[in-house]
Protein backbone atom coordinates (compact mmCIF):
# COMPACT_ATOMS: atom_id res chain seq x y z
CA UNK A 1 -7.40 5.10 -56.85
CA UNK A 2 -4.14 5.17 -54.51
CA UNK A 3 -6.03 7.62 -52.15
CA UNK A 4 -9.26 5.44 -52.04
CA UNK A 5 -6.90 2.58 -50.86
CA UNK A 6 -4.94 4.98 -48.66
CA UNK A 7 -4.74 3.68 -44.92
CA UNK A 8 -3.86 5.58 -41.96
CA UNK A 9 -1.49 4.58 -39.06
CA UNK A 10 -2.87 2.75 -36.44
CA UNK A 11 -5.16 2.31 -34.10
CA UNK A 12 -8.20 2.27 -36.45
CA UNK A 13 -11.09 2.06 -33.84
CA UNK A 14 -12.45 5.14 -32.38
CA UNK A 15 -13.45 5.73 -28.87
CA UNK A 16 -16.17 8.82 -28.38
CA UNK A 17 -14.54 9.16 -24.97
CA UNK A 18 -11.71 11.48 -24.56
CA UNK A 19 -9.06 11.48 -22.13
CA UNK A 20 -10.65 15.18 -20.81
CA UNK A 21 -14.61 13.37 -20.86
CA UNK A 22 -12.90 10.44 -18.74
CA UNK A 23 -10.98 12.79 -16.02
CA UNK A 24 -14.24 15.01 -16.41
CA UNK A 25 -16.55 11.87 -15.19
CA UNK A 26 -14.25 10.86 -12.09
CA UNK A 27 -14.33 14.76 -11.09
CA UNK A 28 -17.82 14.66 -11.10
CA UNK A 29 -17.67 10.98 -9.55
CA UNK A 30 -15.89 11.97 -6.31
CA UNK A 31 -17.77 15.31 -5.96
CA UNK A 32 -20.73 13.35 -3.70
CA UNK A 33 -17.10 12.22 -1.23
CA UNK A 34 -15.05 15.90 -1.50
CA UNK A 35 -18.59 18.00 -0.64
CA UNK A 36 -19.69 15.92 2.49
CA UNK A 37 -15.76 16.01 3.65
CA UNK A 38 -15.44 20.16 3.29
CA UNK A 39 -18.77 19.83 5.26
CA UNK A 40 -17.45 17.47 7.81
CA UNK A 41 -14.37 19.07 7.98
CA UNK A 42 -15.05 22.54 7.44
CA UNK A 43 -13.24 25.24 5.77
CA UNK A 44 -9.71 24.27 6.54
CA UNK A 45 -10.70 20.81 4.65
CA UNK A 46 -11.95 23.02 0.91
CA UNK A 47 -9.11 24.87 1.49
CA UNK A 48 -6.32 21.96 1.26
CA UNK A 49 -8.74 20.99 -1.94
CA UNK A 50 -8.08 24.38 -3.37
CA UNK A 51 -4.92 24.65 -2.72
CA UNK A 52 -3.56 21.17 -3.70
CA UNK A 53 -5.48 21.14 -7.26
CA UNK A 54 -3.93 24.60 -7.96
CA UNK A 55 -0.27 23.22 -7.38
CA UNK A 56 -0.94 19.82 -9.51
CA UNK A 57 -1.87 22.15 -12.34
CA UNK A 58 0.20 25.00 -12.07
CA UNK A 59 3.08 22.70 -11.78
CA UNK A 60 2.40 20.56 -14.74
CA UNK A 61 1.88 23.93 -16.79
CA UNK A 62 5.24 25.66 -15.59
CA UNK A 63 6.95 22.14 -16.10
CA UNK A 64 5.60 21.67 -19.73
CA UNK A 65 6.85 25.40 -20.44
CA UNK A 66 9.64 24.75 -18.95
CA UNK A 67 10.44 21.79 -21.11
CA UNK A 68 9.25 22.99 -24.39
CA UNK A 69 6.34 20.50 -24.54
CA UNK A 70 2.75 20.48 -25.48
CA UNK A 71 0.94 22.54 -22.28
CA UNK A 72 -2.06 19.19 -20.81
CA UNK A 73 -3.82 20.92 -18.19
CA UNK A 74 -7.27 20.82 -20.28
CA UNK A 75 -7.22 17.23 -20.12
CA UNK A 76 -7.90 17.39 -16.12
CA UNK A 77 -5.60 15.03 -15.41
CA UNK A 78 -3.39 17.05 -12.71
CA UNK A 79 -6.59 18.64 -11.20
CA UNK A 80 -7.81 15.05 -10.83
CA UNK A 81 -4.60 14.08 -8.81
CA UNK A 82 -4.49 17.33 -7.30
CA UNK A 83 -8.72 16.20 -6.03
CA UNK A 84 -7.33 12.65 -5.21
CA UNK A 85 -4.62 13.39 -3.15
CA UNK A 86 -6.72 16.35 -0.82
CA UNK A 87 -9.11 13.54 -0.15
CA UNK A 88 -6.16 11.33 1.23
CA UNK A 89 -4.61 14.24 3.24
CA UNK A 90 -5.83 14.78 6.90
CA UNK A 91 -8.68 17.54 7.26
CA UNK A 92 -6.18 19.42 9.59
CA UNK A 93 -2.63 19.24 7.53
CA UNK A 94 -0.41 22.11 7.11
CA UNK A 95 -1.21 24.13 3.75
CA UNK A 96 2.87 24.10 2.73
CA UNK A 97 2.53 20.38 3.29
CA UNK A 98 0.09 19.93 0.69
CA UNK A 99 1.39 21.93 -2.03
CA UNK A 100 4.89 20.12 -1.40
CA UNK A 101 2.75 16.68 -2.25
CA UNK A 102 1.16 18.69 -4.97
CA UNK A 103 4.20 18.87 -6.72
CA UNK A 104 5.72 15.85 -5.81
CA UNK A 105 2.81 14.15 -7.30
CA UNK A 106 3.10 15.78 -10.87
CA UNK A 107 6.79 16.91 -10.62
CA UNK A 108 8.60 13.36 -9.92
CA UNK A 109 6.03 10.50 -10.51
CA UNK A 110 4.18 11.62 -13.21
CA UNK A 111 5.81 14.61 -15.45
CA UNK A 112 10.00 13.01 -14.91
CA UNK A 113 8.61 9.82 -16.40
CA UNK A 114 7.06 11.56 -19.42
CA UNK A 115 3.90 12.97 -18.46
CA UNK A 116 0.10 11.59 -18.57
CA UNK A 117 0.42 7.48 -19.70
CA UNK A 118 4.00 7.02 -18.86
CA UNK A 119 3.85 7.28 -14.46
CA UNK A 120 4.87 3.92 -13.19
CA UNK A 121 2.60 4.51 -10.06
CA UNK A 122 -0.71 6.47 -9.05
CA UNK A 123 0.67 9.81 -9.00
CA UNK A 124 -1.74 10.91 -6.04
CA UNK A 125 -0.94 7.54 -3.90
CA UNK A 126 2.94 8.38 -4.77
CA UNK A 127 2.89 11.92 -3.10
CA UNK A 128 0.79 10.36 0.05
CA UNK A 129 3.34 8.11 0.52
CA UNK A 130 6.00 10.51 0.60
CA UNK A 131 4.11 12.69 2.79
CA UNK A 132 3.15 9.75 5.42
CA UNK A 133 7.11 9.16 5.33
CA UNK A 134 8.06 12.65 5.26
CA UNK A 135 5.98 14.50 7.84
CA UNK A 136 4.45 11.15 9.98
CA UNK A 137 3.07 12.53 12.74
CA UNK A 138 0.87 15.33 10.56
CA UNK A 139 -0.12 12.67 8.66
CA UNK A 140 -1.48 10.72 10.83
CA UNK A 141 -3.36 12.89 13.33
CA UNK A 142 -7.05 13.04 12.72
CA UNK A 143 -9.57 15.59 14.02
CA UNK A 144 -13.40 14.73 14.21
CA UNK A 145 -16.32 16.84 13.72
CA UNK A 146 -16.27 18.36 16.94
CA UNK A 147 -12.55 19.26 16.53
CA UNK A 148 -11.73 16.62 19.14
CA UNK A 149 -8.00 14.42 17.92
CA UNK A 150 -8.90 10.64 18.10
CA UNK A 151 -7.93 7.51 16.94
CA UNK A 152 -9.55 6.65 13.98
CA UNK A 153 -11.80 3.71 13.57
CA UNK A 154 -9.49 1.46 12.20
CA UNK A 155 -6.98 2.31 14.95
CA UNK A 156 -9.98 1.64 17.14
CA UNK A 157 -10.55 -1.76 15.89
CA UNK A 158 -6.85 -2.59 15.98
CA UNK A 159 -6.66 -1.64 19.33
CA UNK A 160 -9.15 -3.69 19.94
CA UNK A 161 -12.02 -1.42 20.79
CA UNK A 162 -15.67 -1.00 19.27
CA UNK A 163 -16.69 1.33 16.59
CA UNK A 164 -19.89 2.41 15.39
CA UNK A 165 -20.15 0.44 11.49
CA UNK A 166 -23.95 2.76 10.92
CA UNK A 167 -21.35 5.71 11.44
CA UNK A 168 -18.47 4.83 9.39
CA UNK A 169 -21.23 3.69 6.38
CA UNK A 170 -22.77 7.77 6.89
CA UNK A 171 -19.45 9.16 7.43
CA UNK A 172 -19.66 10.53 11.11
CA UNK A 173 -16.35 9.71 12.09
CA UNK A 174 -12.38 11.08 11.66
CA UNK A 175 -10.37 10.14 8.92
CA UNK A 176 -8.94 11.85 6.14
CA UNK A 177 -11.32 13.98 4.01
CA UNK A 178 -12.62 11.90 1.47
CA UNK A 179 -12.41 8.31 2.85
CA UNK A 180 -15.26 8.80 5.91
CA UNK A 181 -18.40 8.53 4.44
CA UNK A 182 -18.84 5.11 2.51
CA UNK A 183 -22.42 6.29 1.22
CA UNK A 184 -20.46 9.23 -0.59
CA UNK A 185 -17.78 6.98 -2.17
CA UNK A 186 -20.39 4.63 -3.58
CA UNK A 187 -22.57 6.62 -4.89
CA UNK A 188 -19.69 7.93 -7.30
CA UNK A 189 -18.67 4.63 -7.45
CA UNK A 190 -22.02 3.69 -9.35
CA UNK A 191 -21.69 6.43 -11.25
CA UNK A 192 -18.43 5.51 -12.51
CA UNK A 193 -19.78 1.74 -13.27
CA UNK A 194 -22.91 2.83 -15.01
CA UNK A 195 -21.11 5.45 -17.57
CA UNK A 196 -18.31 2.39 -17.88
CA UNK A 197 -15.29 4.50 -16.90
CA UNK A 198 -13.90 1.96 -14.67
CA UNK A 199 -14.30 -1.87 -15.17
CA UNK A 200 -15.81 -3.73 -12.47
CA UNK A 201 -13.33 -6.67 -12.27
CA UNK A 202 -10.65 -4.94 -10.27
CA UNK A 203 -12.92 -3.28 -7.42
CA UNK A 204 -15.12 -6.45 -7.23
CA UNK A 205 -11.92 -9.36 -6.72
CA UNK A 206 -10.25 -6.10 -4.44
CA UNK A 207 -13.12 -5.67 -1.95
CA UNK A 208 -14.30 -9.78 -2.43
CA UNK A 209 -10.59 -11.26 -1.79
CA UNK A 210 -9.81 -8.57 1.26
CA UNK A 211 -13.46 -9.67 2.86
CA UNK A 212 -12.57 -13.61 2.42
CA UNK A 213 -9.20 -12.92 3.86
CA UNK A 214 -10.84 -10.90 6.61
CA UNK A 215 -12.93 -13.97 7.45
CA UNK A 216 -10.83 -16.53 7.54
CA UNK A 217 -8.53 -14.76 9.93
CA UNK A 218 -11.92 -14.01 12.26
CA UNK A 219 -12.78 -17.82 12.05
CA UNK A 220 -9.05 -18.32 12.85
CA UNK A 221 -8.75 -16.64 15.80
CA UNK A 222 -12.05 -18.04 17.02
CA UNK A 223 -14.31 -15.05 16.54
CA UNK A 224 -16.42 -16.97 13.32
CA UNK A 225 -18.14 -15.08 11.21
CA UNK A 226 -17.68 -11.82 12.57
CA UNK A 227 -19.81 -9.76 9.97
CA UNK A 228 -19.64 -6.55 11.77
CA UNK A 229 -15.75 -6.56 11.65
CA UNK A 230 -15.94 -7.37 8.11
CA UNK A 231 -18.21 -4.00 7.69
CA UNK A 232 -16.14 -2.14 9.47
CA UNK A 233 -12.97 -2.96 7.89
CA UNK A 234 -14.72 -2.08 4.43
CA UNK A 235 -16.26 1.11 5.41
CA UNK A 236 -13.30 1.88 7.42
CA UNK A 237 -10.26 3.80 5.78
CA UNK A 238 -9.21 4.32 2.58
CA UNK A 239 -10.38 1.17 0.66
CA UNK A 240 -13.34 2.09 -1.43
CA UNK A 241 -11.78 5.26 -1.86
CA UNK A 242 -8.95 3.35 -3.19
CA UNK A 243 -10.61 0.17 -5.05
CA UNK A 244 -12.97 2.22 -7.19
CA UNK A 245 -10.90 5.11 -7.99
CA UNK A 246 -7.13 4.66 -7.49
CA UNK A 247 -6.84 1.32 -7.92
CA UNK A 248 -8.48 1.49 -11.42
CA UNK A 249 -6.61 4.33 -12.75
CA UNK A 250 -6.05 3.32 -16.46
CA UNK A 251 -2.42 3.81 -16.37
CA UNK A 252 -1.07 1.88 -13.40
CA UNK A 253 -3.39 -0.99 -13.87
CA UNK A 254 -3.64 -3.91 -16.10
CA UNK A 255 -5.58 -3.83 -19.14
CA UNK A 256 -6.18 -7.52 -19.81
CA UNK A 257 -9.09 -8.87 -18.52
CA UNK A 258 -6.91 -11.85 -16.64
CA UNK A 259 -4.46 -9.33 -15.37
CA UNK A 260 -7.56 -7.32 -13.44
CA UNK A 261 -8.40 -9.81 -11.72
CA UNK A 262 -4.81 -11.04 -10.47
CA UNK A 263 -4.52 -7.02 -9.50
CA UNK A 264 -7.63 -7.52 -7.67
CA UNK A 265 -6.85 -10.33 -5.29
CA UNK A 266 -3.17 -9.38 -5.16
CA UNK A 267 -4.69 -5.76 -3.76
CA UNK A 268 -7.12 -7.49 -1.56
CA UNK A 269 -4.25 -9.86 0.02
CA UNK A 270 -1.89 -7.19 0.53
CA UNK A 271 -4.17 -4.83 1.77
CA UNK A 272 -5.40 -7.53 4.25
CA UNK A 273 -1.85 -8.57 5.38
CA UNK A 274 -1.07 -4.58 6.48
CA UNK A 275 -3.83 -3.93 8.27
CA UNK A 276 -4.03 -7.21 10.47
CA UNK A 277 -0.63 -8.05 10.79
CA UNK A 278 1.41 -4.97 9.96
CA UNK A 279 1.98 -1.56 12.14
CA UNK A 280 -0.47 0.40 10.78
CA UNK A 281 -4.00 0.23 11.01
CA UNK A 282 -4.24 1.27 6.95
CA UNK A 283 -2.67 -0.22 3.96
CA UNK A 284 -4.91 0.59 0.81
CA UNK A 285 -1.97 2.93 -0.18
CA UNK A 286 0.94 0.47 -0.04
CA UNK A 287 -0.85 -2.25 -1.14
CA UNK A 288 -1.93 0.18 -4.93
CA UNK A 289 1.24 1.64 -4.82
CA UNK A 290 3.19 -2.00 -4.64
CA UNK A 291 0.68 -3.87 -7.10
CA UNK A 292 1.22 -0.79 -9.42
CA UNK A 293 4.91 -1.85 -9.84
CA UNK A 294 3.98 -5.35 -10.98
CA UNK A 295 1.54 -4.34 -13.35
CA UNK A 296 4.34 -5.07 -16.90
CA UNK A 297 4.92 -8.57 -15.35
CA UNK A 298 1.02 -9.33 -14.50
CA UNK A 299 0.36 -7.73 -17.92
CA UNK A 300 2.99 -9.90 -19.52
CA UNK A 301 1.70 -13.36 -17.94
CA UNK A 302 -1.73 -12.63 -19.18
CA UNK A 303 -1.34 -11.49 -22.81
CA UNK A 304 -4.14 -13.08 -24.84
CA UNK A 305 -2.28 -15.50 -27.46
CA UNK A 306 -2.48 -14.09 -31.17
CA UNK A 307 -5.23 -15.84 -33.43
CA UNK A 308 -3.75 -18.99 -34.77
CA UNK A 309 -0.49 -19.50 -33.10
């Protein structure tokens, strides 16, 4: 009778999706993004995406031998920051310069912190931002299709210039090698939404609260309701990449409903402030990367009461 009424440690409610099926599903996701950037790019641009996934999981492998621990590297997670931080990187960058963000990325955010669950920030977004400080100028030099260095189209815009939107939305423009093409990042986007991997809250108040911001600052400085600058600013850069898969990574985001949606518009104001008002014509990073680091507190003010209290 004792073992009928035995009960197991919790939790007692199963999910059928694995931590391996999840990373599997946001591969797969930003596949439609990483094959139209190699073919934008070219072959310097599959190279960096070699290269870089090879040092995320060869370095969490040698680290976990290293430290006597339980070997992860067949739950995807370091190939998936390995993918996510080539498709941040400039088409162009040094090889040496992405396997030193490689192992930044796995090395100091995620594995010194304890590993998979434990990083404080978006391990791929942490190793950008070192990079961007680190080696600036590579960072931030672009080449087009034609091999021709430009200013990007956000650069263009801040500048005050005129962009094509029809080209950012296909993807004919520089950038780095998985943010061009908006068609690319939502289609894996959907995909991501219909399976339920990522909840919709934090992408939907990210994208809605940067466009409102957007528009009031147009009607501010008397241009009204400038829709084509809105377009551009959301096809432009790094912010779908960003609000549908870095800004919902399951670890460095909230995971009460409430708390999403703070994220959300705290992502979309932050983002907003950078690119209008601050030196660089980008912010998706900083804005993740700052909002990740409020997460306990937003998490804290938005704990669900318990029953009957």
């Amino acid at each position: 009778m004792s073992e009928l009424l035995h009960v197991s440690s919790n939790p007692h409610v199963r999910e059928e999706n694995t931590t391996s099926n999840i990373m599997f599903d946001v591969l797969l996701a930003l596949m439609p993004a990483a094959v139209f950037g190699v073919w934008h790019f070219g072959w310097h641009a599959a190279l960096l995406i070699a290269v870089t996934m090879f040092t995320c999981v060869l370095t969490e492998y040698i680290y976990e031998k290293a430290m006597h621990r339980t070997v992860t590297i067949k739950d995807m997670s370091a190939a998936l920051t390995g993918l996510l931080l080539a498709l941040n990187l400039p088409p162009e960058l040094p090889v040496w310069m992405a396997v030193l963000g490689g192992v930044f990325a796995i090395l100091v955010v995620k594995q010194l912190f304890g590993g998979l669950g434990q990083n404080f920030m978006n391990p791929a977004l942490g190793a950008r931002c070192f990079l961007l400080i680190s080696f600036t100028q590579a960072m931030t030099t672009f080449t087009h299709v034609d091999a021709i260095t430009g200013a990007t189209p956000l650069a263009t815009l801040k500048a005050g210039g005129e962009v094509d939107v029809m080209n950012m939305f296909v993807g004919n423009i520089g950038g780095t090698i998985g943010e061009t093409s908006a068609v690319a990042l939502i289609l894996g986007a959907l995909y991501l939404l219909a399976k339920q991997i990522i909840d919709w809250r934090i992408p939907t108040f990210y994208i809605g609260t940067f466009a409102v911001f957007i528009l009031i600052q147009q009607f501010a400085i008397g241009n009204g309701l400038n829709l084509e600058f809105l377009a551009a600013q959301i096809c432009g850069g790094g912010l779908l990449l960003g609000a549908f898969f870095m800004a919902t990574d399951y670890v460095t985001s909230p995971i009460t409903p409430k708390g999403k949606i703070i994220f959300g518009v705290a992502l979309g104001i932050l983002t907003a402030l950078f690119r209008l008002y601050g030196g660089s014509a980008e912010g998706v990073s900083y804005a993740i990367i700052i909002c990740n680091l409020v997460v306990p507190l937003i998490e804290k003010v938005t704990l669900p009461k318990a029953f009957g209290r």
